[in-house]
C-alpha atoms as a PDB file:
ATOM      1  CA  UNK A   1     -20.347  17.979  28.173  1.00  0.00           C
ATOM      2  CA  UNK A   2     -21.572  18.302  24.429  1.00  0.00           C
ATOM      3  CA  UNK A   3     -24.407  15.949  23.439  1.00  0.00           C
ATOM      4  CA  UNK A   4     -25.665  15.640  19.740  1.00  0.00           C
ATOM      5  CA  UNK A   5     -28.512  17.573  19.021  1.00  0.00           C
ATOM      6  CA  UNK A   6     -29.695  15.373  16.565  1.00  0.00           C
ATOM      7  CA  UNK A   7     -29.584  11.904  15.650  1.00  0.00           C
ATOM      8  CA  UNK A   8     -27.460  10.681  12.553  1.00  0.00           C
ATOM      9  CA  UNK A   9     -29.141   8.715  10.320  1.00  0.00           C
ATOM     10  CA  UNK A  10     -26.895   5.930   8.902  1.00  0.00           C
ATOM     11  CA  UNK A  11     -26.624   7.073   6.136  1.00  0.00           C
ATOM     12  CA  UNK A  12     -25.097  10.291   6.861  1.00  0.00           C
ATOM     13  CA  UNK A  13     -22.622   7.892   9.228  1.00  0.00           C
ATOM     14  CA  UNK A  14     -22.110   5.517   6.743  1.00  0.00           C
ATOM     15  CA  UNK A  15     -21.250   7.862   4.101  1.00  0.00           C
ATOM     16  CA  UNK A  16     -18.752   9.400   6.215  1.00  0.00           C
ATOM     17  CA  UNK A  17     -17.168   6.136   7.357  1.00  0.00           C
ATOM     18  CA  UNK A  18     -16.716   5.387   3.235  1.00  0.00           C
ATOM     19  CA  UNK A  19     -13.578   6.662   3.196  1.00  0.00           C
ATOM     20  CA  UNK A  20     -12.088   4.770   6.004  1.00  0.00           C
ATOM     21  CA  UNK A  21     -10.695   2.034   4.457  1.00  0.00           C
ATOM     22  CA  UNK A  22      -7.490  -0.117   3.609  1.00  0.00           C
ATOM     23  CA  UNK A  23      -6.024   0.493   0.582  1.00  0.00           C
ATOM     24  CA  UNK A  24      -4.535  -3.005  -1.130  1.00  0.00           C
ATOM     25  CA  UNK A  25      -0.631  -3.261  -1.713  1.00  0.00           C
ATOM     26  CA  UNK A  26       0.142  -2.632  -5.322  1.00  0.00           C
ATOM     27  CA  UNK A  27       2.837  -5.558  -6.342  1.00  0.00           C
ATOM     28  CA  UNK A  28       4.383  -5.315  -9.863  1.00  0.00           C
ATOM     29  CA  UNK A  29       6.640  -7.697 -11.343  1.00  0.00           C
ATOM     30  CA  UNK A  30      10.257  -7.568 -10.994  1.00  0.00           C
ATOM     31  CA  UNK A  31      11.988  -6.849 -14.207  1.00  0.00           C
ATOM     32  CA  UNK A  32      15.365  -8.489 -13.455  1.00  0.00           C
ATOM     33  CA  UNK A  33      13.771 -11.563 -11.323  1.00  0.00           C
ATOM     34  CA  UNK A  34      10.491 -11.568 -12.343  1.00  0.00           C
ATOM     35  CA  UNK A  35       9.119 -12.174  -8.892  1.00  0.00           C
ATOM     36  CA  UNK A  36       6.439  -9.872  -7.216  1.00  0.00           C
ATOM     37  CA  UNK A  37       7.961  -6.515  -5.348  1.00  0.00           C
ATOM     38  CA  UNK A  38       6.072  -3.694  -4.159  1.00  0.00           C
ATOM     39  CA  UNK A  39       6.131  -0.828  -6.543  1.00  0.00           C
ATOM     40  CA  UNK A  40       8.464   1.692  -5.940  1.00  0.00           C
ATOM     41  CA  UNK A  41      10.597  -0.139  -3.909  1.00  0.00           C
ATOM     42  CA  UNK A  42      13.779  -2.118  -3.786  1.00  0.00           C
ATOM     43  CA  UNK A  43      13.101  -6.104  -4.705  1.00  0.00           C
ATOM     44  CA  UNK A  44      13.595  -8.226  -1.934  1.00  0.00           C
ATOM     45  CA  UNK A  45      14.754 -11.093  -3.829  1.00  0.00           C
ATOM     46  CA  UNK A  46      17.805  -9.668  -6.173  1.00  0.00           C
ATOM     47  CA  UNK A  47      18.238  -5.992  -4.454  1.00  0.00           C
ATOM     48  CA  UNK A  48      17.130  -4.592  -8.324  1.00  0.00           C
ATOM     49  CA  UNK A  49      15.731  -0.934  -8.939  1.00  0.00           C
ATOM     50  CA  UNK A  50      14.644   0.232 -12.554  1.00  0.00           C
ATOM     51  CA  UNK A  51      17.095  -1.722 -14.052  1.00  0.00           C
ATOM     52  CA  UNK A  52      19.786  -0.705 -11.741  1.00  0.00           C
ATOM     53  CA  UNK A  53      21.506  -2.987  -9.237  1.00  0.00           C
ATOM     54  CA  UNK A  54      20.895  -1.297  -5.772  1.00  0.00           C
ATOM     55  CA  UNK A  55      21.626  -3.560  -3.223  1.00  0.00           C
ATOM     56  CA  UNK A  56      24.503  -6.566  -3.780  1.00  0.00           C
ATOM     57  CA  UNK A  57      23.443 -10.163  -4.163  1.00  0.00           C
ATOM     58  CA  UNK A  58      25.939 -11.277  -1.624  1.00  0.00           C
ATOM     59  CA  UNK A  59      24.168  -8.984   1.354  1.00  0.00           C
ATOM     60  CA  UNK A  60      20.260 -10.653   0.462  1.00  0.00           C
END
């Protein structure tokens, strides 16, 4: 079975690990409704899409 030869320091872990994070959901604000959406995505709220109608009111 392998075994490290060495012992990593932590900051040779650490700095590794740096990149292992969550990224935070980028909201904008809805053009049409003017609530918060996720970007590049359909709004929730009035089924909008770069000015375009996507979804209909009546199915939301």
């Amino acid at each position: 079975m392998p075994v490290p030869k060495k012992k990593r320091s932590r900051r040779k872990g650490r700095s590794r690990r740096a990149h292992q994070k969550l990224d935070v959901a980028q909201y904008i604000e809805c053009p049409n409704c003017k609530k918060a959406m996720a970007s590049h995505c359909v709004c929730e709220f009035c089924g909008h899409y770069k000015g375009k109608e996507i979804i209909r009111s009546e199915m939301l």
